[in-house]
PDB file of N, CA and C in Angstrom:
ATOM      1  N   UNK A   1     -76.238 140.961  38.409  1.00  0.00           N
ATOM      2  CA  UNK A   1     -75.674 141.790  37.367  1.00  0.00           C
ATOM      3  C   UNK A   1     -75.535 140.945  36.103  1.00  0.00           C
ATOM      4  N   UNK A   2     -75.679 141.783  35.338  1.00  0.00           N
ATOM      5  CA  UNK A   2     -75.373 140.651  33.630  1.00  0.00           C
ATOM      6  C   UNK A   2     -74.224 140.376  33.539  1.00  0.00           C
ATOM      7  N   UNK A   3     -74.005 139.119  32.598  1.00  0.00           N
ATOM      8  CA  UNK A   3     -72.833 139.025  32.224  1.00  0.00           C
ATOM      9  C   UNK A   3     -72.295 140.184  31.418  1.00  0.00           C
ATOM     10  N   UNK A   4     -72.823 140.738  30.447  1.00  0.00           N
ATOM     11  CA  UNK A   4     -72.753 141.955  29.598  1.00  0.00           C
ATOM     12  C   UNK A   4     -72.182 142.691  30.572  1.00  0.00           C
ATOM     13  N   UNK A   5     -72.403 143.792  31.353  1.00  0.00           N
ATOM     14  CA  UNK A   5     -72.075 144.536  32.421  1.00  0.00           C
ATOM     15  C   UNK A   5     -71.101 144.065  33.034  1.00  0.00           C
ATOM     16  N   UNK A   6     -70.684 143.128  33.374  1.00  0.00           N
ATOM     17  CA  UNK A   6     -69.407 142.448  34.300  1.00  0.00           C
ATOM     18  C   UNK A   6     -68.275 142.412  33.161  1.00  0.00           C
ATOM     19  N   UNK A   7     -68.701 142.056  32.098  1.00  0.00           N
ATOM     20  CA  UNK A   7     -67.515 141.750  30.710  1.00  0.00           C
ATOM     21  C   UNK A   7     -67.168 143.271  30.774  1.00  0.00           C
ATOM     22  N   UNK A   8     -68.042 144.184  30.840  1.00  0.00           N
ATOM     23  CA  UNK A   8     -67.949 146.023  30.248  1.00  0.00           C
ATOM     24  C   UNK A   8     -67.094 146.478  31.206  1.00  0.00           C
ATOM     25  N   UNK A   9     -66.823 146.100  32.811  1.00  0.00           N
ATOM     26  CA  UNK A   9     -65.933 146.744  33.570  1.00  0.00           C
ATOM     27  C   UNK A   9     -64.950 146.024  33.167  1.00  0.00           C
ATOM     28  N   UNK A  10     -64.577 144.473  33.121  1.00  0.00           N
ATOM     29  CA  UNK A  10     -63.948 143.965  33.002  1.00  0.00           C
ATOM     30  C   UNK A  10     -62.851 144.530  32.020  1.00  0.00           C
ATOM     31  N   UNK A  11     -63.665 145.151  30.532  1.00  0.00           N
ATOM     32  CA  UNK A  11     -62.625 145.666  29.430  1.00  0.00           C
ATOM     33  C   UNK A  11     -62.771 147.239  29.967  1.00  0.00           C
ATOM     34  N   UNK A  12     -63.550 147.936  30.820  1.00  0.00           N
ATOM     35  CA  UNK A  12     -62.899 148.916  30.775  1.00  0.00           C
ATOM     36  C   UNK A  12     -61.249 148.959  31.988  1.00  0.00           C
ATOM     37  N   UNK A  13     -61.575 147.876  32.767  1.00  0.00           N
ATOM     38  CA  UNK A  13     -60.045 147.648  33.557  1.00  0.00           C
ATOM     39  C   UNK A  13     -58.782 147.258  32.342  1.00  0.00           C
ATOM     40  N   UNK A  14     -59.105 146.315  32.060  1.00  0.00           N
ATOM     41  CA  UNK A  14     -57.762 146.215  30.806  1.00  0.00           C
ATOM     42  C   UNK A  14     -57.534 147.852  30.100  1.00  0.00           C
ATOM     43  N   UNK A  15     -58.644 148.255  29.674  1.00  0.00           N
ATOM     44  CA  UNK A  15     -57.918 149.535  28.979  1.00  0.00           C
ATOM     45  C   UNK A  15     -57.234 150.415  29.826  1.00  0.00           C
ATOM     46  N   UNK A  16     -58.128 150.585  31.475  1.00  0.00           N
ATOM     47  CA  UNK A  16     -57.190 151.492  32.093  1.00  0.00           C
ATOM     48  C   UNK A  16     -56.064 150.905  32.463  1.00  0.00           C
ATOM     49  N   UNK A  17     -55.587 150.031  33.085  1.00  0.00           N
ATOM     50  CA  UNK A  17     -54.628 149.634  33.225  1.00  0.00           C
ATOM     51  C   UNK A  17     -53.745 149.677  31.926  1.00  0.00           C
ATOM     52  N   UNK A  18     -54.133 149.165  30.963  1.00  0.00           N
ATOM     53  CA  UNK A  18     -52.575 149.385  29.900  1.00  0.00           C
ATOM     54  C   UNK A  18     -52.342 150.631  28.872  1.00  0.00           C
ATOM     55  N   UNK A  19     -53.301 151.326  29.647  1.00  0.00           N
ATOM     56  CA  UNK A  19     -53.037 153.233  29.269  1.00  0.00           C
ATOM     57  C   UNK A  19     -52.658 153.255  30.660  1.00  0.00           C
ATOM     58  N   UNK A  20     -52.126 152.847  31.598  1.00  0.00           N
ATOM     59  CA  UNK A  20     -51.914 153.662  32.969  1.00  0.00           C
ATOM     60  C   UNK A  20     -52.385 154.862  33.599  1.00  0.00           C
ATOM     61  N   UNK A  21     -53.635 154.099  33.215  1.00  0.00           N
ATOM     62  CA  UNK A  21     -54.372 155.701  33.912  1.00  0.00           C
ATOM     63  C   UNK A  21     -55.167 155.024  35.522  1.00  0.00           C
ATOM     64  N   UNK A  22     -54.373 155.300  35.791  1.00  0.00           N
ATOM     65  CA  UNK A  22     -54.733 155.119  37.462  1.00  0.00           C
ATOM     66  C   UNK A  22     -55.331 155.594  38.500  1.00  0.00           C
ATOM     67  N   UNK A  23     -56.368 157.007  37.926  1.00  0.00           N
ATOM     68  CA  UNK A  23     -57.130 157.051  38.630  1.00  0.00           C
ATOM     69  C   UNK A  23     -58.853 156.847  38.346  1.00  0.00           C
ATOM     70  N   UNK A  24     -58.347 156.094  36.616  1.00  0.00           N
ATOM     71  CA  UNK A  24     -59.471 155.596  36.067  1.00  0.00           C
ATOM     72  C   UNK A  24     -59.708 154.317  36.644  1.00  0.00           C
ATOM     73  N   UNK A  25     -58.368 153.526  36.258  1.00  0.00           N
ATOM     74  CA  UNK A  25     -58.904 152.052  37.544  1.00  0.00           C
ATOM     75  C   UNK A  25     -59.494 151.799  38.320  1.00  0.00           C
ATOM     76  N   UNK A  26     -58.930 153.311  39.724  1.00  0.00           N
ATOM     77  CA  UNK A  26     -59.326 153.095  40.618  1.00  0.00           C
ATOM     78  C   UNK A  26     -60.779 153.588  40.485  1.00  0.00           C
ATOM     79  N   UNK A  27     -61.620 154.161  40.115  1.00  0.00           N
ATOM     80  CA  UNK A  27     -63.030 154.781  40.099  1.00  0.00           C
ATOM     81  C   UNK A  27     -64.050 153.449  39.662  1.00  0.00           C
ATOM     82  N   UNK A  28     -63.094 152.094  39.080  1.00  0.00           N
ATOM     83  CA  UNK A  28     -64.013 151.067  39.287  1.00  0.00           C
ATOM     84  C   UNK A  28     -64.058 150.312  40.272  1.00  0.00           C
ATOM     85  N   UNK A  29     -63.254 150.446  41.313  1.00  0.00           N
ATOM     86  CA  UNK A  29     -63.638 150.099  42.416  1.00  0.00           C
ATOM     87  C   UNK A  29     -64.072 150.816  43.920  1.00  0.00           C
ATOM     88  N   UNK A  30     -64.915 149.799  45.128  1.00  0.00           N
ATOM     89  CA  UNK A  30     -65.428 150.510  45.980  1.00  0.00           C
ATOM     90  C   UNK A  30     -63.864 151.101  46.756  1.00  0.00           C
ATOM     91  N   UNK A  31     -64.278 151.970  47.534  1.00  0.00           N
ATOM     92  CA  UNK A  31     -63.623 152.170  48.429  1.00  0.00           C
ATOM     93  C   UNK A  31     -62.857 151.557  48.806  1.00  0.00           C
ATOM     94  N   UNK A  32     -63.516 150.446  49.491  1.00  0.00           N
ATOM     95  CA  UNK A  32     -63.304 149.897  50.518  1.00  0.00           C
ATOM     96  C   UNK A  32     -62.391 147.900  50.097  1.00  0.00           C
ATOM     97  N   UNK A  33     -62.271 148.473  48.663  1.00  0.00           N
ATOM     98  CA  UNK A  33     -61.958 146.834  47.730  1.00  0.00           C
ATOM     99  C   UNK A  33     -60.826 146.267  48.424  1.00  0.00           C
ATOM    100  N   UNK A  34     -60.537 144.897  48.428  1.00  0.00           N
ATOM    101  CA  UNK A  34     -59.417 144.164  49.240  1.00  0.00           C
ATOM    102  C   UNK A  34     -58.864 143.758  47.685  1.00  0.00           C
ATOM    103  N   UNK A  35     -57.701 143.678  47.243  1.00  0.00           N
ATOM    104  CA  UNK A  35     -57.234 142.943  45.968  1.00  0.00           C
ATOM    105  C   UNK A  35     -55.792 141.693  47.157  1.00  0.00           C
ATOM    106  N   UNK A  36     -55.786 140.869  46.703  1.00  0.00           N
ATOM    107  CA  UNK A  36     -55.032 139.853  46.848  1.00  0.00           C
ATOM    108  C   UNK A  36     -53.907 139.272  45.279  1.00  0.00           C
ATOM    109  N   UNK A  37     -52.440 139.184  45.706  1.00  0.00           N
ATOM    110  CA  UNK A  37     -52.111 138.873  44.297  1.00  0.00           C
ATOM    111  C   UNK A  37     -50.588 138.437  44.797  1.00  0.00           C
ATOM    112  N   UNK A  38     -49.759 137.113  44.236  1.00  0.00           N
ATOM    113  CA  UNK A  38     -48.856 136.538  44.505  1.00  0.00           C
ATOM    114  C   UNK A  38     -47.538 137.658  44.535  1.00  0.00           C
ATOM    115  N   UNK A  39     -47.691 138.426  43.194  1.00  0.00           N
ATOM    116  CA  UNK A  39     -46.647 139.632  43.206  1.00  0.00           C
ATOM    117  C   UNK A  39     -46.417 140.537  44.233  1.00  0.00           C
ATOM    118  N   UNK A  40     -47.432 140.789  44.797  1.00  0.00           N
ATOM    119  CA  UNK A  40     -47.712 141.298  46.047  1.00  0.00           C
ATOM    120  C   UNK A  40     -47.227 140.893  47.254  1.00  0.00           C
ATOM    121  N   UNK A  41     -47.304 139.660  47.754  1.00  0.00           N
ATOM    122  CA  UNK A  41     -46.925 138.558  48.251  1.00  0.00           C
ATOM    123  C   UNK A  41     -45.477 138.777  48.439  1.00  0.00           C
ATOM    124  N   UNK A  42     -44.642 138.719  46.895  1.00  0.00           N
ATOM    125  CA  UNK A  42     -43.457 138.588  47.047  1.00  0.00           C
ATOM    126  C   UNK A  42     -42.452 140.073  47.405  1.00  0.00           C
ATOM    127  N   UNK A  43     -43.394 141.180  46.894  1.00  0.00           N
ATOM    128  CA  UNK A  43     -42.932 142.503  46.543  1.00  0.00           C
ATOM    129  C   UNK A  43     -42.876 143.208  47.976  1.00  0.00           C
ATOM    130  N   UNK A  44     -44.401 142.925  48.739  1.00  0.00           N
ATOM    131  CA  UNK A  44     -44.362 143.211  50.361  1.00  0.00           C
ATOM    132  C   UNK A  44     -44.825 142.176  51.124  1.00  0.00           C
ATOM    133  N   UNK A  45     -44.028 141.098  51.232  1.00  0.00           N
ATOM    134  CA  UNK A  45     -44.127 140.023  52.302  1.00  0.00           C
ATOM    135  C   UNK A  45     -44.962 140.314  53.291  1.00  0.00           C
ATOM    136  N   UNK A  46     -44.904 141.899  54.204  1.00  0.00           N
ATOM    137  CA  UNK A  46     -45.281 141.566  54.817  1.00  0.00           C
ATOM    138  C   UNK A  46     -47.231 142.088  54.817  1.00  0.00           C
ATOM    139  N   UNK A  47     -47.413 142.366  53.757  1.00  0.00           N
ATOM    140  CA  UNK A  47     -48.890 142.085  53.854  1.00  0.00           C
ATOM    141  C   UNK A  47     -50.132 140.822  53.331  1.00  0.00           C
ATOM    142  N   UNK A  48     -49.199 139.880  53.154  1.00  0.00           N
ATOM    143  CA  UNK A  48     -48.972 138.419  53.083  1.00  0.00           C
ATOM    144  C   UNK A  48     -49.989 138.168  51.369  1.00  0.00           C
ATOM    145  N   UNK A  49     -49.821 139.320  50.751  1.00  0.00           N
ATOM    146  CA  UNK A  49     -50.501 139.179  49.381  1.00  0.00           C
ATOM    147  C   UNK A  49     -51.471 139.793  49.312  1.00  0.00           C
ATOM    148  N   UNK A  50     -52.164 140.776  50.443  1.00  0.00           N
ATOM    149  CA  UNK A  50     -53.850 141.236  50.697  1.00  0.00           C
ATOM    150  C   UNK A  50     -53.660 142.692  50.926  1.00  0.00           C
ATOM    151  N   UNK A  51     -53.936 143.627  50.373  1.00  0.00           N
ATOM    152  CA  UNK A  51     -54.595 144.869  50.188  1.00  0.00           C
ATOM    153  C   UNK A  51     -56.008 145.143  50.522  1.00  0.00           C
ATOM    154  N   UNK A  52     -56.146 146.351  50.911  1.00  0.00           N
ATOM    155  CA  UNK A  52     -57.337 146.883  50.969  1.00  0.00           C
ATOM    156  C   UNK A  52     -57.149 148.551  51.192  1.00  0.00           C
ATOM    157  N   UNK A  53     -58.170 148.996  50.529  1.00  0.00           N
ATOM    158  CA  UNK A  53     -58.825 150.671  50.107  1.00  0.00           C
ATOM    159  C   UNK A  53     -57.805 151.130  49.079  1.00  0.00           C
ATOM    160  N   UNK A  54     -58.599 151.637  48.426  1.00  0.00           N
ATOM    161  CA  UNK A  54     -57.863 152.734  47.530  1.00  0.00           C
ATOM    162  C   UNK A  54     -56.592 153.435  47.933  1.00  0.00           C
ATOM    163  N   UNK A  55     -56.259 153.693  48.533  1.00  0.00           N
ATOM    164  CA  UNK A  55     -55.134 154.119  48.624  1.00  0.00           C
ATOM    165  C   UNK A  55     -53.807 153.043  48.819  1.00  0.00           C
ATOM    166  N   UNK A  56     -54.191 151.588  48.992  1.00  0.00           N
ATOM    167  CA  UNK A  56     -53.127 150.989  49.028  1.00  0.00           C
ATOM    168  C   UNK A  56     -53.012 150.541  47.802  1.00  0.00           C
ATOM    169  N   UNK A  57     -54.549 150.399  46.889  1.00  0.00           N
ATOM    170  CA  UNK A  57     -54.045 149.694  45.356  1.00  0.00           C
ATOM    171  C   UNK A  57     -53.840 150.954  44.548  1.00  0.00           C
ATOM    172  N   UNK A  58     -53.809 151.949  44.945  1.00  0.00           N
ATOM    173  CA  UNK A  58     -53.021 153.622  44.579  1.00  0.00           C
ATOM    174  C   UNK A  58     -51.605 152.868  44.250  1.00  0.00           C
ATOM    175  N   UNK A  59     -51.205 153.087  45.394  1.00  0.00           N
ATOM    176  CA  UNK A  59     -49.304 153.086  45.816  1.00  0.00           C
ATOM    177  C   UNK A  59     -49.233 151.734  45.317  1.00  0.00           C
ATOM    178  N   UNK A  60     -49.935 150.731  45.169  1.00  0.00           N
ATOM    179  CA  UNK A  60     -48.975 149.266  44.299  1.00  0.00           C
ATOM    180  C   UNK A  60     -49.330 149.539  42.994  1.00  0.00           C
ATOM    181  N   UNK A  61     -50.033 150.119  42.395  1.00  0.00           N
ATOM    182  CA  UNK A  61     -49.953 150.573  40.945  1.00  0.00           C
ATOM    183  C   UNK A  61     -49.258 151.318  40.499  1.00  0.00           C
ATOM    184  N   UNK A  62     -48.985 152.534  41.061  1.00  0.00           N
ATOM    185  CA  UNK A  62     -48.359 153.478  40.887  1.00  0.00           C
ATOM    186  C   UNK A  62     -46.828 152.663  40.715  1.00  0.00           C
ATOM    187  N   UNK A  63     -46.334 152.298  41.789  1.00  0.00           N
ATOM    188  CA  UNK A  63     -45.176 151.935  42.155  1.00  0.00           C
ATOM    189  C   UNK A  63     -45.160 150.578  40.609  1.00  0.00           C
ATOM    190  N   UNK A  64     -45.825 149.852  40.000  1.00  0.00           N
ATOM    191  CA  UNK A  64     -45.971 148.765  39.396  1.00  0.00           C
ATOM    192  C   UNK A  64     -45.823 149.275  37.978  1.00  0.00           C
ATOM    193  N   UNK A  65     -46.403 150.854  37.721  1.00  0.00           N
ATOM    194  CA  UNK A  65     -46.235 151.670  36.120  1.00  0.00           C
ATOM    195  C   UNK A  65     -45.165 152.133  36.512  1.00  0.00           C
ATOM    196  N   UNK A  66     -44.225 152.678  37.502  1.00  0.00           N
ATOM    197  CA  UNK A  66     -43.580 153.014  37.734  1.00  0.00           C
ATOM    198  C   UNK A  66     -41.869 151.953  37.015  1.00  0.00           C
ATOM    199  N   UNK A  67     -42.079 151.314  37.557  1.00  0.00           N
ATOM    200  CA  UNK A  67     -41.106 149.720  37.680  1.00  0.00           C
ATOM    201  C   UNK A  67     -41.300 149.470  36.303  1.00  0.00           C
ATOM    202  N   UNK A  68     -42.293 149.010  35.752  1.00  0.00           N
ATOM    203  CA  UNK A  68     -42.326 148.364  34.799  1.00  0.00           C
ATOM    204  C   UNK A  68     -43.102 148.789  33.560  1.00  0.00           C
ATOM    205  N   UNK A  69     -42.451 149.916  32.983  1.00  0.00           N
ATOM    206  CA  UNK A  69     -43.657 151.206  31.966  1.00  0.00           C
ATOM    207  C   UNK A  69     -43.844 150.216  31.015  1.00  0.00           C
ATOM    208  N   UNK A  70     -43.361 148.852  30.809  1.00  0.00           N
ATOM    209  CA  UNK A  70     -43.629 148.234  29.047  1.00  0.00           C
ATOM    210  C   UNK A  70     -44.556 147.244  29.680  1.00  0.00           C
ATOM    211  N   UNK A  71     -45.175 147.531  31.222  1.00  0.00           N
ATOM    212  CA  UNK A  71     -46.507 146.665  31.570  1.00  0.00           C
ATOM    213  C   UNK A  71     -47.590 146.228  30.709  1.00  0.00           C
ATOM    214  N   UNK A  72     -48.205 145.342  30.513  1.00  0.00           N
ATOM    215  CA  UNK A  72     -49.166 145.241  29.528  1.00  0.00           C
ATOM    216  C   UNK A  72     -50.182 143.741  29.957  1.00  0.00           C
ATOM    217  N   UNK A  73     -51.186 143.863  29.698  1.00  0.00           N
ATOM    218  CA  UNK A  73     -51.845 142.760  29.789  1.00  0.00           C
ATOM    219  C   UNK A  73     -52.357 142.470  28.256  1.00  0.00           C
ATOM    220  N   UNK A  74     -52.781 141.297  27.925  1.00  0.00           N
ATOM    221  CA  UNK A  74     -53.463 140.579  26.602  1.00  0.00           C
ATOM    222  C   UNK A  74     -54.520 139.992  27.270  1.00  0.00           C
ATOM    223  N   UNK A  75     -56.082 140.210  26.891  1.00  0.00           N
ATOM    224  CA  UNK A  75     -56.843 139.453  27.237  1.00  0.00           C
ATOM    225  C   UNK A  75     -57.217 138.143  26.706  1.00  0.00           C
ATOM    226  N   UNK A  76     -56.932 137.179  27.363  1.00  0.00           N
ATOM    227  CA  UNK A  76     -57.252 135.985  26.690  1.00  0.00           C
ATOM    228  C   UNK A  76     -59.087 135.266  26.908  1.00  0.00           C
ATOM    229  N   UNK A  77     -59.328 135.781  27.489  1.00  0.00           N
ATOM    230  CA  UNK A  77     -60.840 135.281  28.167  1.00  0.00           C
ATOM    231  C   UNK A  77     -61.130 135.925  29.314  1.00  0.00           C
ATOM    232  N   UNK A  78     -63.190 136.194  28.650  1.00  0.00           N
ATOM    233  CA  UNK A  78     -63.538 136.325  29.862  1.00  0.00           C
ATOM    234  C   UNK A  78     -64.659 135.583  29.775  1.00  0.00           C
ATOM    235  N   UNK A  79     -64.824 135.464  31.425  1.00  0.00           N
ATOM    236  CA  UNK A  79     -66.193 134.503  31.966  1.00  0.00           C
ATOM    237  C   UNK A  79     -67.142 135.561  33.246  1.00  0.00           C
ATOM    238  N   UNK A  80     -67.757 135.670  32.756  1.00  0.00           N
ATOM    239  CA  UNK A  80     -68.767 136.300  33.532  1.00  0.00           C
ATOM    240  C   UNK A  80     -70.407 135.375  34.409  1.00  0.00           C
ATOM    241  N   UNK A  81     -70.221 135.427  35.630  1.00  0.00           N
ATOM    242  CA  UNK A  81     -71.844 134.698  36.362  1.00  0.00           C
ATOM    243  C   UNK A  81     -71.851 135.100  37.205  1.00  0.00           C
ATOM    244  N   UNK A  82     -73.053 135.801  37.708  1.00  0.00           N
ATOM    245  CA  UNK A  82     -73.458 135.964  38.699  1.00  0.00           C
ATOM    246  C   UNK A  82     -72.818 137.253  39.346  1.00  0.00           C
ATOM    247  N   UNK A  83     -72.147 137.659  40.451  1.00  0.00           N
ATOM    248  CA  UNK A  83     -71.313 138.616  40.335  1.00  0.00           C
ATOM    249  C   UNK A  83     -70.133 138.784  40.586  1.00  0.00           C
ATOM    250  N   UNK A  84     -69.527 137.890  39.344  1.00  0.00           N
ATOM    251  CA  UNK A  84     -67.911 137.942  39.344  1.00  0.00           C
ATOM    252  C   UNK A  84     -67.411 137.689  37.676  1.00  0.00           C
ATOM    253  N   UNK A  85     -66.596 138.119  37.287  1.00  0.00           N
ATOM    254  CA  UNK A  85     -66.467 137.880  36.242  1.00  0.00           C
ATOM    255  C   UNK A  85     -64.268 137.177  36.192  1.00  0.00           C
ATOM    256  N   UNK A  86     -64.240 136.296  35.743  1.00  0.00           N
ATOM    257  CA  UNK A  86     -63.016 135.549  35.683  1.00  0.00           C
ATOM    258  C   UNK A  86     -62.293 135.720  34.415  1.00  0.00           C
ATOM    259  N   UNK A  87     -61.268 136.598  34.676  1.00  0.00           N
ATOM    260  CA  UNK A  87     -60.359 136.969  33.330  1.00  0.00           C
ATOM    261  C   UNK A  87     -59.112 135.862  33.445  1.00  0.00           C
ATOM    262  N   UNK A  88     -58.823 135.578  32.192  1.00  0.00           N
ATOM    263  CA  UNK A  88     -57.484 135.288  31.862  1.00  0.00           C
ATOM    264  C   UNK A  88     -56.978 136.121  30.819  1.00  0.00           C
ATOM    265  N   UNK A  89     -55.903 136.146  31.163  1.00  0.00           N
ATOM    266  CA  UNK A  89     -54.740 137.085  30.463  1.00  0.00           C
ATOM    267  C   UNK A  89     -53.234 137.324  30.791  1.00  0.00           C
ATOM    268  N   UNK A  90     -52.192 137.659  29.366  1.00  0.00           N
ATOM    269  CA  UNK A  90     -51.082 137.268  29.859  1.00  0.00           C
ATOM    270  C   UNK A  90     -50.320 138.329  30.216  1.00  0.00           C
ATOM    271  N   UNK A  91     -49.902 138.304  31.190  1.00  0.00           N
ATOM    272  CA  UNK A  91     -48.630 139.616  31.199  1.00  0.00           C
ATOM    273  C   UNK A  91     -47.810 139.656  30.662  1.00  0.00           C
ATOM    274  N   UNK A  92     -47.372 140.744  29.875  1.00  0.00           N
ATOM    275  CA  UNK A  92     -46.087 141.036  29.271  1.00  0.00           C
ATOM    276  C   UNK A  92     -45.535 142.216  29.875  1.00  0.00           C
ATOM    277  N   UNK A  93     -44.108 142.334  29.738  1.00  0.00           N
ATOM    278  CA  UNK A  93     -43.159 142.928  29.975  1.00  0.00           C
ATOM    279  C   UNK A  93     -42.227 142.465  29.126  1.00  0.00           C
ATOM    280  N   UNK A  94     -41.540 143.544  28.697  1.00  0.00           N
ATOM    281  CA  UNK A  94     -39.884 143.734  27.665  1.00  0.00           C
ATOM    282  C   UNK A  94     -38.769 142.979  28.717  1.00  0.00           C
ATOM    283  N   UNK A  95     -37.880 142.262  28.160  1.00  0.00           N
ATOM    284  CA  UNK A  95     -36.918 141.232  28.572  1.00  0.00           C
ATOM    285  C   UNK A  95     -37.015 140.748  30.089  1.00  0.00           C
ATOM    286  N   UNK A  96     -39.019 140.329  30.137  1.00  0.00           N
ATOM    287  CA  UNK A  96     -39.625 139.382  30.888  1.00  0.00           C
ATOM    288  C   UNK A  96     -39.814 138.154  30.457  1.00  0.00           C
ATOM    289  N   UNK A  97     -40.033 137.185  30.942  1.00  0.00           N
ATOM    290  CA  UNK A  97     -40.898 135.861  30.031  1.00  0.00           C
ATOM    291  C   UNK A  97     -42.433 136.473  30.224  1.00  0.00           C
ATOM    292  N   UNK A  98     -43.098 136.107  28.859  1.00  0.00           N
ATOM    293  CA  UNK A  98     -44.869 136.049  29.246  1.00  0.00           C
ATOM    294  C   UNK A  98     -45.471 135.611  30.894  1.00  0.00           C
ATOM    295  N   UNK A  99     -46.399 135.777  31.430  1.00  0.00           N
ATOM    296  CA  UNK A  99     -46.801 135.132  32.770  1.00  0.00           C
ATOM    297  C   UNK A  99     -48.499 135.027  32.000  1.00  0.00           C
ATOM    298  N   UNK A 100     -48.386 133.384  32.442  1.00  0.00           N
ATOM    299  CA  UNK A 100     -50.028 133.429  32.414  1.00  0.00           C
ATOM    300  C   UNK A 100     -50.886 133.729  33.751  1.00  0.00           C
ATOM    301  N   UNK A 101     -52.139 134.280  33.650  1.00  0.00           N
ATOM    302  CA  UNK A 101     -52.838 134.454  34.637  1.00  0.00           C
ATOM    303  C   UNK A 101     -54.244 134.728  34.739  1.00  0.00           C
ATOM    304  N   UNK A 102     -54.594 134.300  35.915  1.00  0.00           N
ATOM    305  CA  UNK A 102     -56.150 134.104  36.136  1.00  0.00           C
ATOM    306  C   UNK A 102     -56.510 135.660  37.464  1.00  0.00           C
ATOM    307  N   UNK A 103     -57.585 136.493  36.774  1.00  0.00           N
ATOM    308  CA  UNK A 103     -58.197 137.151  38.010  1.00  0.00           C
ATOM    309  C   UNK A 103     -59.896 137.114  37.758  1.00  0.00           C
ATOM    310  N   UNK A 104     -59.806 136.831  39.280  1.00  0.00           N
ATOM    311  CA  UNK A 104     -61.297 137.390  39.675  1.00  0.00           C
ATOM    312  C   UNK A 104     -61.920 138.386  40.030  1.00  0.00           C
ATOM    313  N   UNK A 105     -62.747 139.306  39.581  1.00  0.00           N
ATOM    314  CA  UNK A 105     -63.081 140.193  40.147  1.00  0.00           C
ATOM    315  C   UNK A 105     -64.527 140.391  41.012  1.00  0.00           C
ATOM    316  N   UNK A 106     -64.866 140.542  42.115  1.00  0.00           N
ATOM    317  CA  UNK A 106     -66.166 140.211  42.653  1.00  0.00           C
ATOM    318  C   UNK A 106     -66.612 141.885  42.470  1.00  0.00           C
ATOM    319  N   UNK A 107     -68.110 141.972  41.762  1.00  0.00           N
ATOM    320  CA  UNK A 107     -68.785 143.033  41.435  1.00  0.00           C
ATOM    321  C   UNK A 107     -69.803 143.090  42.414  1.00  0.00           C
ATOM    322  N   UNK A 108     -69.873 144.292  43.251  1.00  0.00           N
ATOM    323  CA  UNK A 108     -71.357 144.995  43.752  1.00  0.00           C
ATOM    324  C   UNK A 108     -71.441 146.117  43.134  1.00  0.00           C
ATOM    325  N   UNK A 109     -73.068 146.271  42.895  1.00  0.00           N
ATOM    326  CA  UNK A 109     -73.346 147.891  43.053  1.00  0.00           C
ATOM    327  C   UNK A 109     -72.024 148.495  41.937  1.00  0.00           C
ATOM    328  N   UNK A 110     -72.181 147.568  40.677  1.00  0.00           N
ATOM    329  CA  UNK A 110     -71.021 148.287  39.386  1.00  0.00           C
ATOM    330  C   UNK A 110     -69.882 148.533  40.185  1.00  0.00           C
ATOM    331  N   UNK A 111     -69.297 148.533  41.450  1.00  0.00           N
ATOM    332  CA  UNK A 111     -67.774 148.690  41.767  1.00  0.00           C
ATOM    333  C   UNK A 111     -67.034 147.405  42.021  1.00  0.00           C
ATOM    334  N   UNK A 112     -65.863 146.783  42.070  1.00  0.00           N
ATOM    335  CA  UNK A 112     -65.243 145.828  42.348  1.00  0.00           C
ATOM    336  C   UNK A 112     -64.839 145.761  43.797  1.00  0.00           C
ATOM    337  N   UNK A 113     -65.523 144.992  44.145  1.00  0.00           N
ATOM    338  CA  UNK A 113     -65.069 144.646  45.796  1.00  0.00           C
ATOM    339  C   UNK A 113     -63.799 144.084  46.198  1.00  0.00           C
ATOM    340  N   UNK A 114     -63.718 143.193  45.168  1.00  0.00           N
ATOM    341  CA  UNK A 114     -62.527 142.047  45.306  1.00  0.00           C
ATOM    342  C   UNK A 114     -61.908 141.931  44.174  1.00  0.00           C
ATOM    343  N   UNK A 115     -60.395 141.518  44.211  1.00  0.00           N
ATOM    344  CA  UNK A 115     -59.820 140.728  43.388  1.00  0.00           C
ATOM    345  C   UNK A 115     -58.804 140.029  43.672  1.00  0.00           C
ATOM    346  N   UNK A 116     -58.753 138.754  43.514  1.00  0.00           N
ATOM    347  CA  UNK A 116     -57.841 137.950  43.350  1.00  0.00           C
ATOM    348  C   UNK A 116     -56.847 137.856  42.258  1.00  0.00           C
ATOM    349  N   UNK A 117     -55.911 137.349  42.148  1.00  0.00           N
ATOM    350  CA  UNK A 117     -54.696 137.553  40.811  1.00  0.00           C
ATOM    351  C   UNK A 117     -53.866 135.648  41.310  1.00  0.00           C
ATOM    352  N   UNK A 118     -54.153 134.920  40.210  1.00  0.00           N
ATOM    353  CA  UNK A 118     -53.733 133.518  40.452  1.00  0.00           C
ATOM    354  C   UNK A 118     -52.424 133.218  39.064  1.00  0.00           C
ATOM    355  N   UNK A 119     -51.178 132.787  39.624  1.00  0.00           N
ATOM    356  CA  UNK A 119     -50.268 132.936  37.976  1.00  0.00           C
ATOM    357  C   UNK A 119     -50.326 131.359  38.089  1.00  0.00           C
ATOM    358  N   UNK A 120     -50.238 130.934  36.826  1.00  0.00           N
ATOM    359  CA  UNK A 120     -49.654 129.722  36.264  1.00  0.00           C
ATOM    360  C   UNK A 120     -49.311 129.022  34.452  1.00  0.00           C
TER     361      UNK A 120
END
């Protein structure tokens, strides 16, 4: 896949996500996508940070615009090769501190299979 094409889902995820439109998100990924992410981790221990299918990154989004409506990401970079493209960007939230952060997204077949979410 091009880098071009991997950058193009890449910004169309930032836009859906910080319009909260959540069932635009989800239509960029497969079915069957696993997302992994520390918040996750801490929010439901017990799925030790790992999701999978649409319907579970449904209910942690939902529940995530829900919690936190002044959600927002800033894109700081993207890197696109081969088929993954590596965003950084910061989270904001209203009387949060900034969070920096790194995701990966692994692309087949234009849907997102994977993503990882790394803070530091």
């Amino acid at each position: 896949m091009t880098s071009e094409k991997l950058n193009s889902i890449a910004y169309k995820w930032f836009d859906c996500f910080n319009n909260k439109e959540l069932e635009k998100i989800l239509s960029l990924y497969d079915d069957e996508a696993v997302h992994f992410s520390p918040k996750l981790k801490v929010r439901q221990p017990e799925t030790q940070g790992l999701i999978s299918g649409k319907e579970a990154l449904r209910s942690w989004w939902q529940v995530a615009f829900e919690r936190l409506p002044s959600l927002h990401y800033k894109v700081t970079s993207l890197t696109a090769n081969g088929d993954r493209v590596f965003m950084e960007y910061i989270r904001k939230v209203e009387n949060e501190t900034d969070l920096l952060v790194a995701e990966v997204l692994e692309v087949k077949n234009e849907k997102i299979i994977a993503s990882r979410v790394y803070h530091g």
